[in-house]
Protein backbone atom coordinates (compact mmCIF):
# COMPACT_ATOMS: atom_id res chain seq x y z
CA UNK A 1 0.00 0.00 0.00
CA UNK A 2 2.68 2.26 0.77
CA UNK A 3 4.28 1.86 -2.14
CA UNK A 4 1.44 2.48 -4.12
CA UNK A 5 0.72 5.96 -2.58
CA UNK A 6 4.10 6.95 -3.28
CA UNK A 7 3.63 5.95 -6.96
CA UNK A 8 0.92 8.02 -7.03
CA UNK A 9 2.43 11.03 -5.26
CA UNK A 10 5.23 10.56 -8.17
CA UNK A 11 2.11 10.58 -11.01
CA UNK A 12 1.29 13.83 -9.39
CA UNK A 13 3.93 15.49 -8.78
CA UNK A 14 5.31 14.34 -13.29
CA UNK A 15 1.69 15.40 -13.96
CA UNK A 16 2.55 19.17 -12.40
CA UNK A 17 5.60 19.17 -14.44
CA UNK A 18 4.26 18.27 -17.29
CA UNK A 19 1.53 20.97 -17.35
CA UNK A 20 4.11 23.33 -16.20
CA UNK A 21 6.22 22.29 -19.42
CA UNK A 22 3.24 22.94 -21.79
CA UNK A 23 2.21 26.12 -19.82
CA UNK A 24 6.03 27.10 -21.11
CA UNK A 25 5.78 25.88 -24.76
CA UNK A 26 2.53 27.40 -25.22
CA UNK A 27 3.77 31.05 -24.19
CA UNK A 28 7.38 30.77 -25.74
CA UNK A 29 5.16 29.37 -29.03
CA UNK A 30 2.66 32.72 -28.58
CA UNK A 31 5.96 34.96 -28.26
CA UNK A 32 7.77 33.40 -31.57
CA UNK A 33 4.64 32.39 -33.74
CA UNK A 34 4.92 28.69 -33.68
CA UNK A 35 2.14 27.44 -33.78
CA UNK A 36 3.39 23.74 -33.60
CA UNK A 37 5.01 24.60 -30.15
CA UNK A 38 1.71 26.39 -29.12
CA UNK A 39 -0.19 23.11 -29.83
CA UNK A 40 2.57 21.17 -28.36
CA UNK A 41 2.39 23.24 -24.84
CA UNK A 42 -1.01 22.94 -25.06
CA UNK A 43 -1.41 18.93 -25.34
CA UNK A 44 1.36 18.92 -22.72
CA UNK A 45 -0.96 20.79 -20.52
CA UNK A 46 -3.80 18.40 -21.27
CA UNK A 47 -1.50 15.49 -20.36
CA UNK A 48 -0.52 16.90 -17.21
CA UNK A 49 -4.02 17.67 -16.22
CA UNK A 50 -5.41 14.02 -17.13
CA UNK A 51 -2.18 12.80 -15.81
CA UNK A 52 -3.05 14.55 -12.31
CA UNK A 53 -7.08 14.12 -12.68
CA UNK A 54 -6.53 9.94 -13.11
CA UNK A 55 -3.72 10.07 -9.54
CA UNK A 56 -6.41 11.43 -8.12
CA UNK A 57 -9.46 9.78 -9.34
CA UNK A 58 -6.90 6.42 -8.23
CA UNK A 59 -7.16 7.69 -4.60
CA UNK A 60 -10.59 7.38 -4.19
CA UNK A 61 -10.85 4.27 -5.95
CA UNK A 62 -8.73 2.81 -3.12
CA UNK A 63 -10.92 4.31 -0.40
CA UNK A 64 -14.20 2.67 -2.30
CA UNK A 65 -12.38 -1.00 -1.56
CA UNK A 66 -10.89 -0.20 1.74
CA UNK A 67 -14.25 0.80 2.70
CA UNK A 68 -15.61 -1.94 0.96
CA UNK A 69 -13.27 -4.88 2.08
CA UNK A 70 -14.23 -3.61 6.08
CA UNK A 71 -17.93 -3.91 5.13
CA UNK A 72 -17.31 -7.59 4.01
CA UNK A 73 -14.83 -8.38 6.60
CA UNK A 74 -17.13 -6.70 9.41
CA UNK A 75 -20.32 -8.21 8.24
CA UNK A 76 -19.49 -11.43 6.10
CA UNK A 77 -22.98 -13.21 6.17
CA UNK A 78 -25.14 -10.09 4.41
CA UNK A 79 -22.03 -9.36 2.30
CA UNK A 80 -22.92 -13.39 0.80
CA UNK A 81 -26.67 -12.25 0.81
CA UNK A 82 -26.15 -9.06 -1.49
CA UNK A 83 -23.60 -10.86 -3.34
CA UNK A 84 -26.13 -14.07 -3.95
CA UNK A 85 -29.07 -11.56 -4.66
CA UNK A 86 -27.41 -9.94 -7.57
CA UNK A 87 -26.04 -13.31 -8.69
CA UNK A 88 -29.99 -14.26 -9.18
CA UNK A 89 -30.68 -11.02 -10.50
CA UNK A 90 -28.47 -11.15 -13.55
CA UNK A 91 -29.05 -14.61 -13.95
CA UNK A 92 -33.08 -13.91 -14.45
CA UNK A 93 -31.49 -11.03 -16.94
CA UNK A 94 -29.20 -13.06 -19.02
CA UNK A 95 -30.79 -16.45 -19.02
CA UNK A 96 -34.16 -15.32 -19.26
CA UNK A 97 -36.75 -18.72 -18.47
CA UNK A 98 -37.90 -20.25 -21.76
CA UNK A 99 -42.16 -21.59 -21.58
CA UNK A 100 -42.56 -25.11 -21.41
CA UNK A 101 -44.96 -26.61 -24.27
């Protein structure tokens, strides 16, 4: 676990400087006319943001199954009910029951 929220740390933190990298191309592209290095700052700013948007959308992914490994290890028996009820569920759904002649 540790490690993993120091991977993530590092996504953010390469995220940052990649944003800050396009934020640079983009003005030194406006200040020269290049408009290839404009569009190249900009994408770079795109990455970063995604880049920084999907560490961080990965954060609360791992609360969801902390909080959802305690449930089942607090409360085993309903977790099996739930679990068993939408087993049935999508089993009526994809196997729908063929009439008998």
């Amino acid at each position: 676990m540790a490690e993993d929220k120091i991977k993530n740390v590092e996504s953010k933190v390469e995220g940052a400087a990649t944003d800050a990298k396009g934020h640079v191309k983009d003005a030194v592209g406006g200040l020269t006319g290049n408009i290839g290095m404009q569009a190249e700052g900009k994408f770079d700013q795109f990455a970063g943001h995604m880049q920084r948007d999907f560490a961080d959308l990965y954060e609360e992914g791992e609360g969801v199954l902390e909080k959802a490994a305690t449930f089942v290890r607090d409360k085993p028996l309903l977790s099996l009910g739930i679990v068993s009820a939408i087993g049935l569920v999508l089993g009526w759904l994809i196997f729908p029951r063929r009439k008998r002649s």
